[in-house]
PDB file of N, CA and C in Angstrom:
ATOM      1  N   UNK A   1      10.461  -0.803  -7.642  1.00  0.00           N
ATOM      2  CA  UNK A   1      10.715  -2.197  -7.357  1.00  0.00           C
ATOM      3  C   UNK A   1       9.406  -2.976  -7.228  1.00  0.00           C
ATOM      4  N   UNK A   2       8.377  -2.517  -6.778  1.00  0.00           N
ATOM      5  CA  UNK A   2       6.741  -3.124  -6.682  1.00  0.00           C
ATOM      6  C   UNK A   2       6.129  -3.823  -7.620  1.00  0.00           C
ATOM      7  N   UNK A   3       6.166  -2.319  -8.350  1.00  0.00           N
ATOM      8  CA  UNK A   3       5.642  -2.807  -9.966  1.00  0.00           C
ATOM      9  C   UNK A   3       6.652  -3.664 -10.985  1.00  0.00           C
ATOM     10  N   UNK A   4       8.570  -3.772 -11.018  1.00  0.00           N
ATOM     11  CA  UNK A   4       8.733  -4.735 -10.982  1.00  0.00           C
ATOM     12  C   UNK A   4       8.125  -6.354 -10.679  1.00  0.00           C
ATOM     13  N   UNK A   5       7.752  -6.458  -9.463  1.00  0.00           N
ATOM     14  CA  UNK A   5       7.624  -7.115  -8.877  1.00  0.00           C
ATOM     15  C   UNK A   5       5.987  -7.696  -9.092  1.00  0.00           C
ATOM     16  N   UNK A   6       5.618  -7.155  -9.187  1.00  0.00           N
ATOM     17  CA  UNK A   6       4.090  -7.308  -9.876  1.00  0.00           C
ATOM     18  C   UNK A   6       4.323  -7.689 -11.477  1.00  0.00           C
ATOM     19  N   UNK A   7       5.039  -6.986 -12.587  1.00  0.00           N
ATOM     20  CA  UNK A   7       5.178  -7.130 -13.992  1.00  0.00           C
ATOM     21  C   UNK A   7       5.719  -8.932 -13.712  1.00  0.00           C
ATOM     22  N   UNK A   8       6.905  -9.414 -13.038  1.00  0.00           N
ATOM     23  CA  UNK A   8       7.475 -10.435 -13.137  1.00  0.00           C
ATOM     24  C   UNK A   8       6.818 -11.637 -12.854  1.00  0.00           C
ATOM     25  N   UNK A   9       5.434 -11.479 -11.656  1.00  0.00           N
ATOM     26  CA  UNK A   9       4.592 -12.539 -10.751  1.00  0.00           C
ATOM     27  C   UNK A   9       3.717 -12.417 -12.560  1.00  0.00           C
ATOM     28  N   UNK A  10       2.947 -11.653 -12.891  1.00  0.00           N
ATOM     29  CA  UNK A  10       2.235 -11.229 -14.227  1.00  0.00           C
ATOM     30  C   UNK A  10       2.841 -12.368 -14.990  1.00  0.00           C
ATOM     31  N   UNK A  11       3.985 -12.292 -15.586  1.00  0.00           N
ATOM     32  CA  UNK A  11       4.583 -12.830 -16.527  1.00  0.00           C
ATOM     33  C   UNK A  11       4.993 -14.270 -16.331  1.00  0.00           C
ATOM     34  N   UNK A  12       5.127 -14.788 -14.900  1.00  0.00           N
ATOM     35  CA  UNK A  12       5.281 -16.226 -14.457  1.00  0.00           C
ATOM     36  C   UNK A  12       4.109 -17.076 -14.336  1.00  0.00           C
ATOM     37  N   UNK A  13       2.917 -16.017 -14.323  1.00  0.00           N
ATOM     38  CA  UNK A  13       1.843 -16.799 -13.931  1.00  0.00           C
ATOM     39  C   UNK A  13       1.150 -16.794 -15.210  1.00  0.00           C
ATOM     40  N   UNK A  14       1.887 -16.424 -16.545  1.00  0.00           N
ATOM     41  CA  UNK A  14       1.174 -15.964 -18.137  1.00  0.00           C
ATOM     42  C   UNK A  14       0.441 -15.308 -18.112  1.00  0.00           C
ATOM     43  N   UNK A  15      -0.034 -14.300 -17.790  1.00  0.00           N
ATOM     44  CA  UNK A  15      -1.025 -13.054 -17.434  1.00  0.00           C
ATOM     45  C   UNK A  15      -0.962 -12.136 -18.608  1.00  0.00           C
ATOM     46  N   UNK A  16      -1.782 -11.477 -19.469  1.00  0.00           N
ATOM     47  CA  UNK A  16      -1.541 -11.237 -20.195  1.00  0.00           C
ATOM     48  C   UNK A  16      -0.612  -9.611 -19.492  1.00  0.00           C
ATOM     49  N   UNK A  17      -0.228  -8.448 -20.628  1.00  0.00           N
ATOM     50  CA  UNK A  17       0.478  -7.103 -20.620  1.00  0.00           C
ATOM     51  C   UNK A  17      -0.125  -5.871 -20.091  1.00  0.00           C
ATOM     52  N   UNK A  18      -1.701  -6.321 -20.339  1.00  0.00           N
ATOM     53  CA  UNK A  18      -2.653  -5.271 -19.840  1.00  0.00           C
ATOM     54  C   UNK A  18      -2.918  -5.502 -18.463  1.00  0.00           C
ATOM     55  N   UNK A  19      -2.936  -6.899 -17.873  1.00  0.00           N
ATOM     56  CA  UNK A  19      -3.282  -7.103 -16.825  1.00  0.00           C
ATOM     57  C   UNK A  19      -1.914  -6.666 -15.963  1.00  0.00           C
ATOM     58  N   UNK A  20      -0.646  -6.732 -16.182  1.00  0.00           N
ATOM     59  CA  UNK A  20       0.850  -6.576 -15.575  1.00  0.00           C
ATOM     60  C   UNK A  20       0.252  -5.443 -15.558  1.00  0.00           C
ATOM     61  N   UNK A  21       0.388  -4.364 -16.324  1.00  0.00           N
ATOM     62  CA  UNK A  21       0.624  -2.944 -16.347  1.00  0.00           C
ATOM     63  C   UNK A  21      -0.508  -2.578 -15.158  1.00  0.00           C
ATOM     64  N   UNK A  22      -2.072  -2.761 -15.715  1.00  0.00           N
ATOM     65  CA  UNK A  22      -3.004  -2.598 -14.645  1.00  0.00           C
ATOM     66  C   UNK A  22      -2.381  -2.579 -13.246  1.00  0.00           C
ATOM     67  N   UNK A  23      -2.450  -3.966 -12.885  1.00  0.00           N
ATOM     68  CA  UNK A  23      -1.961  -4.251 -11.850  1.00  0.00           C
ATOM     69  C   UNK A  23      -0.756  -3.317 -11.236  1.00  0.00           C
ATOM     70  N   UNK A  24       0.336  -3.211 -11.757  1.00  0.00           N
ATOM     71  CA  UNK A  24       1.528  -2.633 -11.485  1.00  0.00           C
ATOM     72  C   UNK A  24       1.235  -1.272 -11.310  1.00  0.00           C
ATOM     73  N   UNK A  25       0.354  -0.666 -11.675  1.00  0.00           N
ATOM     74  CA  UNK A  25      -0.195   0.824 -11.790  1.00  0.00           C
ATOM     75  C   UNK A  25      -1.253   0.848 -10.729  1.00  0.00           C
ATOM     76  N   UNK A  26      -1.555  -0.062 -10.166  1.00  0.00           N
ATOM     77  CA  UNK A  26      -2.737  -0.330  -8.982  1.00  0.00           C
ATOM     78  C   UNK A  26      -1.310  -0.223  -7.526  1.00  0.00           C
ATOM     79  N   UNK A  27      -0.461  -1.063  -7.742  1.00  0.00           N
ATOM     80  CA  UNK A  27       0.104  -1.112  -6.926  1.00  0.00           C
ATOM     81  C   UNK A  27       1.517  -0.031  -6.499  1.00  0.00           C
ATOM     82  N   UNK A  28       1.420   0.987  -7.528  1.00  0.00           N
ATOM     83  CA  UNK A  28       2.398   2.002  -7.168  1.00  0.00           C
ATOM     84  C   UNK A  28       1.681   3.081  -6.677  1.00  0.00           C
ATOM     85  N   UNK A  29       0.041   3.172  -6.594  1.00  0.00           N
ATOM     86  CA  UNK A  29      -0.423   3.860  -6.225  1.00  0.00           C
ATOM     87  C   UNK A  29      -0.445   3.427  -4.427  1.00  0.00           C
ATOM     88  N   UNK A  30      -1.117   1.807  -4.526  1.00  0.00           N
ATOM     89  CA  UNK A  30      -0.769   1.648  -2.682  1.00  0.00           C
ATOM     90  C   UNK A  30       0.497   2.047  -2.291  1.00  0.00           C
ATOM     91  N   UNK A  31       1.789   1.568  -3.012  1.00  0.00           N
ATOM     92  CA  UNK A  31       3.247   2.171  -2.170  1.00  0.00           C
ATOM     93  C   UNK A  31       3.210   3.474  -2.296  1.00  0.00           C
ATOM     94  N   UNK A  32       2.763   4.707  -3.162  1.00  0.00           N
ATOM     95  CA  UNK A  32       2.735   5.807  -2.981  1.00  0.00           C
ATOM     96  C   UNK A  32       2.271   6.315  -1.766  1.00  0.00           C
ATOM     97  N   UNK A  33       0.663   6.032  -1.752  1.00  0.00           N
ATOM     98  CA  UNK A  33       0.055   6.144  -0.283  1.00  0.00           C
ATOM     99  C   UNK A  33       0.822   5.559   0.866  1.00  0.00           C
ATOM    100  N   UNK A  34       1.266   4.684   0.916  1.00  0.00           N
ATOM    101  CA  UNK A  34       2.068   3.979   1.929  1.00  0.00           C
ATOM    102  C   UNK A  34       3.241   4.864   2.149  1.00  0.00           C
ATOM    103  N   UNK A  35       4.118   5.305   1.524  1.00  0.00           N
ATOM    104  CA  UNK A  35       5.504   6.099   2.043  1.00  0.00           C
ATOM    105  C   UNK A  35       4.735   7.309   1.970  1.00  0.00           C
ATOM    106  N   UNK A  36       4.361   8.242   1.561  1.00  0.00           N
ATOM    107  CA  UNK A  36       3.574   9.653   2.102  1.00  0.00           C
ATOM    108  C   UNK A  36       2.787   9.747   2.855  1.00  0.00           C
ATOM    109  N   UNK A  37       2.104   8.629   3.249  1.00  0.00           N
ATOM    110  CA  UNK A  37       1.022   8.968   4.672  1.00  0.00           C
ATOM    111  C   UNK A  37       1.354   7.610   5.637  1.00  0.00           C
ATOM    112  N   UNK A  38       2.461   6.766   5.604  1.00  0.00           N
ATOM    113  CA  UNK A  38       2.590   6.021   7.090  1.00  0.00           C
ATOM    114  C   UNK A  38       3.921   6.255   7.576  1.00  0.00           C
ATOM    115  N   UNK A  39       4.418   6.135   9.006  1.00  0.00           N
ATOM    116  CA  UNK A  39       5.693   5.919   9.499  1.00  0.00           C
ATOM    117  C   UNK A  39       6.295   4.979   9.115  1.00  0.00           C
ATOM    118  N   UNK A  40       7.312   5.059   8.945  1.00  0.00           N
ATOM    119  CA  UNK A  40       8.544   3.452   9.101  1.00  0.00           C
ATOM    120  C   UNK A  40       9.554   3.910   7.900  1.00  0.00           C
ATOM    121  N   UNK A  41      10.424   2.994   8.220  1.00  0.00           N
ATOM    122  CA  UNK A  41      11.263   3.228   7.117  1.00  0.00           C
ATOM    123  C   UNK A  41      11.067   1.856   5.878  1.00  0.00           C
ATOM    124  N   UNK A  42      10.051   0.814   6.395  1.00  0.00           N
ATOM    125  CA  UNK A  42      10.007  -0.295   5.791  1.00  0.00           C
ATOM    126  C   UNK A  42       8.398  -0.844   5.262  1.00  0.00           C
ATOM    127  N   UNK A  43       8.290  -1.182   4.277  1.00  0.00           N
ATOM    128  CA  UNK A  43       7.449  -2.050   3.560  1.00  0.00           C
ATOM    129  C   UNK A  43       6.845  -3.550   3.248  1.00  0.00           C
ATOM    130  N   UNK A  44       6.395  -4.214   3.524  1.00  0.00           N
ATOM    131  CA  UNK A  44       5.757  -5.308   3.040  1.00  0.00           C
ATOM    132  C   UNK A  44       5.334  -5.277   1.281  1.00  0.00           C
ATOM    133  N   UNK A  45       5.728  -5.692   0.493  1.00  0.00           N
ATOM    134  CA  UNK A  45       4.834  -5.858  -0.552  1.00  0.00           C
ATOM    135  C   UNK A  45       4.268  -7.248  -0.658  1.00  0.00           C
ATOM    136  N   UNK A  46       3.258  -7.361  -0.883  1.00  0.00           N
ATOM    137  CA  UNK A  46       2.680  -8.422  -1.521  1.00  0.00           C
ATOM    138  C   UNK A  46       2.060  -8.739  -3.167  1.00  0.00           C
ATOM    139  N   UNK A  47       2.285  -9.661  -3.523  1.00  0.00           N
ATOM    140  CA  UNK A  47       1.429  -9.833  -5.215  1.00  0.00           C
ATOM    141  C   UNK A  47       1.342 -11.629  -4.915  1.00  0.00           C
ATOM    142  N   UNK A  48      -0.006 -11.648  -5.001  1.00  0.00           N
ATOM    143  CA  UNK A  48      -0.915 -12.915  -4.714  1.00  0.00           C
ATOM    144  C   UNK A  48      -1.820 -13.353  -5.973  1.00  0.00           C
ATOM    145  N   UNK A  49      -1.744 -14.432  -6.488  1.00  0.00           N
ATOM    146  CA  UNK A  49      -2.745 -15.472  -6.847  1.00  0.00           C
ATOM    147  C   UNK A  49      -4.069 -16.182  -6.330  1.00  0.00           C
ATOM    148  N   UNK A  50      -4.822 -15.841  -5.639  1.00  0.00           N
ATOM    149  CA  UNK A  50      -5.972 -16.277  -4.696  1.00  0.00           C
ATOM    150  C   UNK A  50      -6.707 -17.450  -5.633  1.00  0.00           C
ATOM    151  N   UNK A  51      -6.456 -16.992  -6.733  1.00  0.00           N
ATOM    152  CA  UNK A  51      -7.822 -17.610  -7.656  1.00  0.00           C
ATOM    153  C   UNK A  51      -7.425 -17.964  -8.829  1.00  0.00           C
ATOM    154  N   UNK A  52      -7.543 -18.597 -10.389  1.00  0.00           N
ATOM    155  CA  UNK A  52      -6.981 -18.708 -11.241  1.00  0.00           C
ATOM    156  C   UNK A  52      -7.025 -17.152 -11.910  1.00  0.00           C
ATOM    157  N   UNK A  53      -8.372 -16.738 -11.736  1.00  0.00           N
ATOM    158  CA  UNK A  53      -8.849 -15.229 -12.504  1.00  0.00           C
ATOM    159  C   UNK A  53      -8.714 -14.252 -11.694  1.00  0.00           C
ATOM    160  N   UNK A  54      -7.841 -14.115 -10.141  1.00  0.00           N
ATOM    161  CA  UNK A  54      -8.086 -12.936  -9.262  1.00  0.00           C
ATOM    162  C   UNK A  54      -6.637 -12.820  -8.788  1.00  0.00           C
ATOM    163  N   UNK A  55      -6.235 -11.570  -8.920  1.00  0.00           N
ATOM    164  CA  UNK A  55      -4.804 -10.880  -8.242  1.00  0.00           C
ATOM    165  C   UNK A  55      -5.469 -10.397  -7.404  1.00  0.00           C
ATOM    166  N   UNK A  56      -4.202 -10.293  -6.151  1.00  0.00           N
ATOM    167  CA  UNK A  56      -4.523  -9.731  -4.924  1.00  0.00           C
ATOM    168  C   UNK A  56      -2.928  -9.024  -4.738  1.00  0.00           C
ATOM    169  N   UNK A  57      -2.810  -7.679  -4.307  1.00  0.00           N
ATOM    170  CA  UNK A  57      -2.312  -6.852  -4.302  1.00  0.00           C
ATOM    171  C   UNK A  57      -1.876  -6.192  -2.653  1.00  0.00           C
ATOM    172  N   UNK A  58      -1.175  -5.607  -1.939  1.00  0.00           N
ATOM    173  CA  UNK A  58      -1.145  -5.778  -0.872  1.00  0.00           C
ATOM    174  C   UNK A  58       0.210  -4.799  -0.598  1.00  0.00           C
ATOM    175  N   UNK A  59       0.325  -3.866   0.777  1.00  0.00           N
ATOM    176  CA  UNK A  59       1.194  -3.099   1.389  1.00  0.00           C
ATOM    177  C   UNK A  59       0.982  -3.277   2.848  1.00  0.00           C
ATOM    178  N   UNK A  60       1.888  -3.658   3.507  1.00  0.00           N
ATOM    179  CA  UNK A  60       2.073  -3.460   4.823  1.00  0.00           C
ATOM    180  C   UNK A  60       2.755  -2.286   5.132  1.00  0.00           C
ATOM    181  N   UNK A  61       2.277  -1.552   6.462  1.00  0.00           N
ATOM    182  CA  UNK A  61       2.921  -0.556   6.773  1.00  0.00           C
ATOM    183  C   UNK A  61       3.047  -0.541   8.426  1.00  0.00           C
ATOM    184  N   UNK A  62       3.724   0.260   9.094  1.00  0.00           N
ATOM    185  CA  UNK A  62       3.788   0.158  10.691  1.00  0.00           C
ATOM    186  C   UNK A  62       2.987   1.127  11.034  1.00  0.00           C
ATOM    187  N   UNK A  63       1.940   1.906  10.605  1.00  0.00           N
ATOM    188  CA  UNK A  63       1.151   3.048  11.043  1.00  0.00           C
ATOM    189  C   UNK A  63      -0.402   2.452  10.675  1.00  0.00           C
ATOM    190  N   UNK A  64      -0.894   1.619  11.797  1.00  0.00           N
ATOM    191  CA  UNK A  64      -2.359   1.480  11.715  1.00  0.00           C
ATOM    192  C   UNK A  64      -3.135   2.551  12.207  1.00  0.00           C
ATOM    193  N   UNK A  65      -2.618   4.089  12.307  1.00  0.00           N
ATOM    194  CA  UNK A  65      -3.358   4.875  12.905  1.00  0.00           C
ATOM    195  C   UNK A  65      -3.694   5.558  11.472  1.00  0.00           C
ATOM    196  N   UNK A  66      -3.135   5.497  11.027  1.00  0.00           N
ATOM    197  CA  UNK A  66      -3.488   6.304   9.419  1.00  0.00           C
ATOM    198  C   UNK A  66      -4.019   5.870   8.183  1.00  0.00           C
ATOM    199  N   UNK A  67      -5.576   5.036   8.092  1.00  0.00           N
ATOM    200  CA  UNK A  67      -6.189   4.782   7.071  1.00  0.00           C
ATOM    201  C   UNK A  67      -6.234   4.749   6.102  1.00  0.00           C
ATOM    202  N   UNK A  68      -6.053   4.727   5.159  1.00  0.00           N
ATOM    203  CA  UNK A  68      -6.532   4.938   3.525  1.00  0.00           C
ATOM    204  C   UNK A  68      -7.996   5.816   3.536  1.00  0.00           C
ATOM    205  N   UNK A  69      -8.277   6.940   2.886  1.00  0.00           N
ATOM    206  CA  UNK A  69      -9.556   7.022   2.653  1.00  0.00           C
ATOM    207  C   UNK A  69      -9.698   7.702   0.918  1.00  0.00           C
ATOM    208  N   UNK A  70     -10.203   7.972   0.284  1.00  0.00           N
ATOM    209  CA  UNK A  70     -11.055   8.552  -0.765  1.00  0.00           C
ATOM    210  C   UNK A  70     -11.254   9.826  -0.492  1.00  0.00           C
ATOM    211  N   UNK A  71     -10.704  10.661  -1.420  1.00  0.00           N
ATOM    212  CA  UNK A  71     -10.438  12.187  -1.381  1.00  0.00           C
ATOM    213  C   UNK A  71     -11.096  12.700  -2.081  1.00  0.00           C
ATOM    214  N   UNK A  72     -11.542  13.813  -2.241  1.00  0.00           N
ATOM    215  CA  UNK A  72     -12.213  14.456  -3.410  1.00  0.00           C
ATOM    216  C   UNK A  72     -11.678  15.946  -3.336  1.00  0.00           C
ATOM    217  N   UNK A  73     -10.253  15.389  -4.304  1.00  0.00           N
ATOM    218  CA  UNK A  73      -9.311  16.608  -4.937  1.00  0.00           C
ATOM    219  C   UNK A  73      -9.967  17.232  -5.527  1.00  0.00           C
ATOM    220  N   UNK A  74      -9.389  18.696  -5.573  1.00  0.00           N
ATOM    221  CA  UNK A  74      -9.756  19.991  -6.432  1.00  0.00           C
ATOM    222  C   UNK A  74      -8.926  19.728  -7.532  1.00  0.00           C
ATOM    223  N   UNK A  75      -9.207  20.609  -8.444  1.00  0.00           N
ATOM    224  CA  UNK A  75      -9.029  20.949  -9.785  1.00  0.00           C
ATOM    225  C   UNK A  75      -6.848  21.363  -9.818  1.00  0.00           C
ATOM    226  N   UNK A  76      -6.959  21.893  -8.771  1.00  0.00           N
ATOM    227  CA  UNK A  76      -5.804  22.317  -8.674  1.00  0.00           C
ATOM    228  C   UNK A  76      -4.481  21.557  -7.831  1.00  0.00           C
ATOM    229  N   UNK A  77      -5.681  20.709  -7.249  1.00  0.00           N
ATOM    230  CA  UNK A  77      -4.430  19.924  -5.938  1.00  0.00           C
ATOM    231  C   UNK A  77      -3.722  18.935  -6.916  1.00  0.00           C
ATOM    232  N   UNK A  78      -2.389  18.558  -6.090  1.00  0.00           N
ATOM    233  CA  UNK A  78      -1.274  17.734  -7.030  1.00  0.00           C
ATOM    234  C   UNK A  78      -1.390  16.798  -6.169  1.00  0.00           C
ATOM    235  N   UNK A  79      -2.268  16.374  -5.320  1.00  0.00           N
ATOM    236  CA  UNK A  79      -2.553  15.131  -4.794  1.00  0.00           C
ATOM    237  C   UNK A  79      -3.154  14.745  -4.560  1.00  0.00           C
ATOM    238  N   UNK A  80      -4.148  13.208  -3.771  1.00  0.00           N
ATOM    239  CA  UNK A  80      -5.405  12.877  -2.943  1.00  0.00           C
ATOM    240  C   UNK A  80      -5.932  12.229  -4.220  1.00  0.00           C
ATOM    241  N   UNK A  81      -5.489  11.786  -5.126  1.00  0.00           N
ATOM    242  CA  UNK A  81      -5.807  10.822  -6.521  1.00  0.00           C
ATOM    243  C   UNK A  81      -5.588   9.172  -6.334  1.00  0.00           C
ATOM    244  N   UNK A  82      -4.448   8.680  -5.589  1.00  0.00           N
ATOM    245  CA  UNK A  82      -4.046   7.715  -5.515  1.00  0.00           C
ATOM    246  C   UNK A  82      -4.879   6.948  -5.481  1.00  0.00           C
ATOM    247  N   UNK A  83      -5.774   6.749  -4.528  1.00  0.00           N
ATOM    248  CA  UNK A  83      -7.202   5.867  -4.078  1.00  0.00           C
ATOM    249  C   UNK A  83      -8.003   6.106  -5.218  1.00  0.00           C
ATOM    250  N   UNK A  84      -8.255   6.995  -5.889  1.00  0.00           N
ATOM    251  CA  UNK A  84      -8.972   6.877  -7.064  1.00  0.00           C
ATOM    252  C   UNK A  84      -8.808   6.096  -7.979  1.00  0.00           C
ATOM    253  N   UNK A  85      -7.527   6.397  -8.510  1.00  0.00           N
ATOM    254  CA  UNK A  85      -7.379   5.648  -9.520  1.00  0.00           C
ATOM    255  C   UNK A  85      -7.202   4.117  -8.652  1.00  0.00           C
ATOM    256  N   UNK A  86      -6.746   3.595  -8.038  1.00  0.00           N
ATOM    257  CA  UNK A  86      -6.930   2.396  -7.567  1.00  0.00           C
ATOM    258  C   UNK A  86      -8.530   1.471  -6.928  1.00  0.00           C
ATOM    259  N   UNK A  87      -9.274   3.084  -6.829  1.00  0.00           N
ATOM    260  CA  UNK A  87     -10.887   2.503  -6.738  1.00  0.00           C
ATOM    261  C   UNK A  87     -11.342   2.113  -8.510  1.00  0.00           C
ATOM    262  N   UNK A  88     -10.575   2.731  -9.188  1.00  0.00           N
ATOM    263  CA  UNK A  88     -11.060   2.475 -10.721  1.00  0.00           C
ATOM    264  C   UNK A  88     -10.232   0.922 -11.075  1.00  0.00           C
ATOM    265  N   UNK A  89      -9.027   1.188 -10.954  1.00  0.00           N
ATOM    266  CA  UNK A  89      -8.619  -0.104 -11.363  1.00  0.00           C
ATOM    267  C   UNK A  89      -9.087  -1.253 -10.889  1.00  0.00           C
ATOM    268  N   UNK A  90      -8.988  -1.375  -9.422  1.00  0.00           N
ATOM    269  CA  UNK A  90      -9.694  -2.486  -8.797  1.00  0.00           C
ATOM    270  C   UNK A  90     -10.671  -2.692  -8.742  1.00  0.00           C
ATOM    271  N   UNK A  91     -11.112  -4.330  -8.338  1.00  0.00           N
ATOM    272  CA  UNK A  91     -12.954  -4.452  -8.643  1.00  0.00           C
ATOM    273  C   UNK A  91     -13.190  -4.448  -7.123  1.00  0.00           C
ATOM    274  N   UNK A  92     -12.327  -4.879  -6.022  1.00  0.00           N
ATOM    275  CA  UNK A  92     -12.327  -4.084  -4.624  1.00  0.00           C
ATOM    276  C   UNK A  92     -11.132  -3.516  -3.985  1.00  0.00           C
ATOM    277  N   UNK A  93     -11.375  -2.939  -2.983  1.00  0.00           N
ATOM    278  CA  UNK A  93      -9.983  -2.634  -2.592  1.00  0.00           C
ATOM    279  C   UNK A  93     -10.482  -2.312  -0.799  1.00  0.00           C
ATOM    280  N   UNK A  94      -9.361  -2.149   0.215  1.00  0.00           N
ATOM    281  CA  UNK A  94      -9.792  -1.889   1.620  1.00  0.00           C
ATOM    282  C   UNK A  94      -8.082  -1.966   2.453  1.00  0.00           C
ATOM    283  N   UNK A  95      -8.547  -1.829   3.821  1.00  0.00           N
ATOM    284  CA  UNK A  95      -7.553  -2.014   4.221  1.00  0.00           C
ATOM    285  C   UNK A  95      -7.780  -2.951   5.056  1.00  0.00           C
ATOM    286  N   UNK A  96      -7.048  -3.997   6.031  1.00  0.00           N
ATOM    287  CA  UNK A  96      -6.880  -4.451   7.223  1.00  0.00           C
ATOM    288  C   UNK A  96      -5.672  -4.156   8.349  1.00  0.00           C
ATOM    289  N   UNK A  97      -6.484  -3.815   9.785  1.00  0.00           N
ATOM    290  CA  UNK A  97      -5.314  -3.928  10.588  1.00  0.00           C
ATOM    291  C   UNK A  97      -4.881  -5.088  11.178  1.00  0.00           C
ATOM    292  N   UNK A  98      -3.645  -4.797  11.901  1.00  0.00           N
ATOM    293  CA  UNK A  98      -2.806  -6.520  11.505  1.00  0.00           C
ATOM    294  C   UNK A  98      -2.382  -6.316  13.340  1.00  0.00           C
ATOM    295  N   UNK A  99      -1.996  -7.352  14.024  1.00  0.00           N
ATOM    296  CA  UNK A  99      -1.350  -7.315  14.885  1.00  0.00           C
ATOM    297  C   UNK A  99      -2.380  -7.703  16.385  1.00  0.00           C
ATOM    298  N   UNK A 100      -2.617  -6.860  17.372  1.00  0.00           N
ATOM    299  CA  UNK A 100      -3.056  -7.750  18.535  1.00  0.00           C
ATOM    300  C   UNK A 100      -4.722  -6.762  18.387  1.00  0.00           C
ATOM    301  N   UNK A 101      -5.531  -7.588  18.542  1.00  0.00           N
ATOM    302  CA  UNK A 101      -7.105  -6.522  18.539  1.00  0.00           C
ATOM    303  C   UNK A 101      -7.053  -5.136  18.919  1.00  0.00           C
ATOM    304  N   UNK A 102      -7.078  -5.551  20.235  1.00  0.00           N
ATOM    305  CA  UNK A 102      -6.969  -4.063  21.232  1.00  0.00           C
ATOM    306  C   UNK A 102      -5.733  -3.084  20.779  1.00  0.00           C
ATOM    307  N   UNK A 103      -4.585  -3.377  20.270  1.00  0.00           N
ATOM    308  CA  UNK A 103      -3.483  -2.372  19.752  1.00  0.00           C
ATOM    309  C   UNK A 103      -2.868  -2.600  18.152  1.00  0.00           C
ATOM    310  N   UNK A 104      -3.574  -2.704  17.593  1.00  0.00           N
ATOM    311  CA  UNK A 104      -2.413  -3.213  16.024  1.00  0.00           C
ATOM    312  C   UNK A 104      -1.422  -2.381  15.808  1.00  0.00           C
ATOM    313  N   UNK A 105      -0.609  -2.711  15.392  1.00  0.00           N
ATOM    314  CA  UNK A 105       0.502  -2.453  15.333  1.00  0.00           C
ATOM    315  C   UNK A 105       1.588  -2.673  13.694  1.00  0.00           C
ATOM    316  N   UNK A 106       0.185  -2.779  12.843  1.00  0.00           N
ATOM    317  CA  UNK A 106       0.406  -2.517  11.686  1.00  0.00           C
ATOM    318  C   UNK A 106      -1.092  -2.455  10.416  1.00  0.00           C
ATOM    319  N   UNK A 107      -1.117  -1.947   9.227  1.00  0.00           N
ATOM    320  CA  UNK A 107      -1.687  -2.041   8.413  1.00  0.00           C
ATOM    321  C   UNK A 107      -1.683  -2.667   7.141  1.00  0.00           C
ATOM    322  N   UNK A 108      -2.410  -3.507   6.397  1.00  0.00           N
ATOM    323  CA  UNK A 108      -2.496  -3.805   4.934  1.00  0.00           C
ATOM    324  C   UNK A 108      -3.210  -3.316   4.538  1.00  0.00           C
ATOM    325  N   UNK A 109      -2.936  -2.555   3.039  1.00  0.00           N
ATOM    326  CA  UNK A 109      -3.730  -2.003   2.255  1.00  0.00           C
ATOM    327  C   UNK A 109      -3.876  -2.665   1.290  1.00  0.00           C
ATOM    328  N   UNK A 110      -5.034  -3.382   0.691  1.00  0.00           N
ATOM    329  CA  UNK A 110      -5.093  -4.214  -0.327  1.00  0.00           C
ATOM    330  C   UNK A 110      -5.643  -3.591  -1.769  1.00  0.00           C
ATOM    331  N   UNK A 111      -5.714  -4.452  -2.712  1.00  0.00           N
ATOM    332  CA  UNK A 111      -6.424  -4.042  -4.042  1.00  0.00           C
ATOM    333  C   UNK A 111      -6.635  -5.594  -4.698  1.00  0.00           C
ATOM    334  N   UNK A 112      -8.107  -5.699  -5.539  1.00  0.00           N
ATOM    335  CA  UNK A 112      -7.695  -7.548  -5.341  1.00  0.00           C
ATOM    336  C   UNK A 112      -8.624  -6.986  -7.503  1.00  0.00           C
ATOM    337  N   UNK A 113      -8.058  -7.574  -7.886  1.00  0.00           N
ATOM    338  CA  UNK A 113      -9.137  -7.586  -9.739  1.00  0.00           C
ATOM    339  C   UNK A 113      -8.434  -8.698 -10.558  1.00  0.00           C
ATOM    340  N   UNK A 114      -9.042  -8.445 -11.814  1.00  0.00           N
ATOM    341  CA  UNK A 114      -9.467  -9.703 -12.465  1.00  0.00           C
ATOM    342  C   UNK A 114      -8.034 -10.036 -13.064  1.00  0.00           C
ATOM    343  N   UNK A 115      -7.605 -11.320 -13.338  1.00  0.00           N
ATOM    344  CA  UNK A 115      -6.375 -11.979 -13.743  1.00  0.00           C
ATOM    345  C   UNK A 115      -6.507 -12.505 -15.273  1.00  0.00           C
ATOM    346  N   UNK A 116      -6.176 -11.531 -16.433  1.00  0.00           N
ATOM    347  CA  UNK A 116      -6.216 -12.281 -17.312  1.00  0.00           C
ATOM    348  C   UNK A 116      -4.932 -12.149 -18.226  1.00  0.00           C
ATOM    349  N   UNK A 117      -5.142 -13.836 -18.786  1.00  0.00           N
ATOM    350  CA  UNK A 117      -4.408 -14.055 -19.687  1.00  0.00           C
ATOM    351  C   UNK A 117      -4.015 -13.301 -20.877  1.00  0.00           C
TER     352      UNK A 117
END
């Protein structure tokens, strides 16, 4: 439903096919990470316009205790890739925690690259 959801914002905003797919392939990697490494039963997606030339990409989750980080899979593991390929696709990427300083009480994981026609 994400990458739906990303292909359709792509196509309203005239973006070209490479940039949908990119994008949409950036962002099934954050919901991947997001349902295998946070609690909840629920999601935030986001797909943003910031700029005429910049997508911004985005997952909320209810587990600000569990980061995003950059793995360095073995040859053999069937996982710990996700962030990779989303450090490749994107021209940045990070997370923010969301909610009161001293306790958040949620996370965004972003991915933000270039918007073209």
């Amino acid at each position: 439903m994400a990458r739906g959801l990303v292909r359709t914002a792509c196509a309203a905003w005239g973006l070209g096919d490479e940039t949908a797919e990119t994008a949409a392939l950036a962002m099934s990697e954050l919901v991947n990470n997001a349902v295998n490494h946070a609690r909840g039963h629920s999601l935030r997606v986001i797909v943003d316009r910031p700029a005429h030339d910049r997508l911004y990409l985005a997952i909320v989750d209810m587990d600000p205790s569990r980061v995003p980080m950059l793995r360095a899979p073995g040859s053999d593991d069937t996982d710990g890739r996700g962030l990779i390929l989303v450090d490749v696709l994107a021209d940045r990427w990070g997370y923010d925690l969301l909610g009161p300083a001293r306790r958040p009480n949620r996370k965004r994981c972003w991915a933000e690259m270039k918007a073209a026609p």
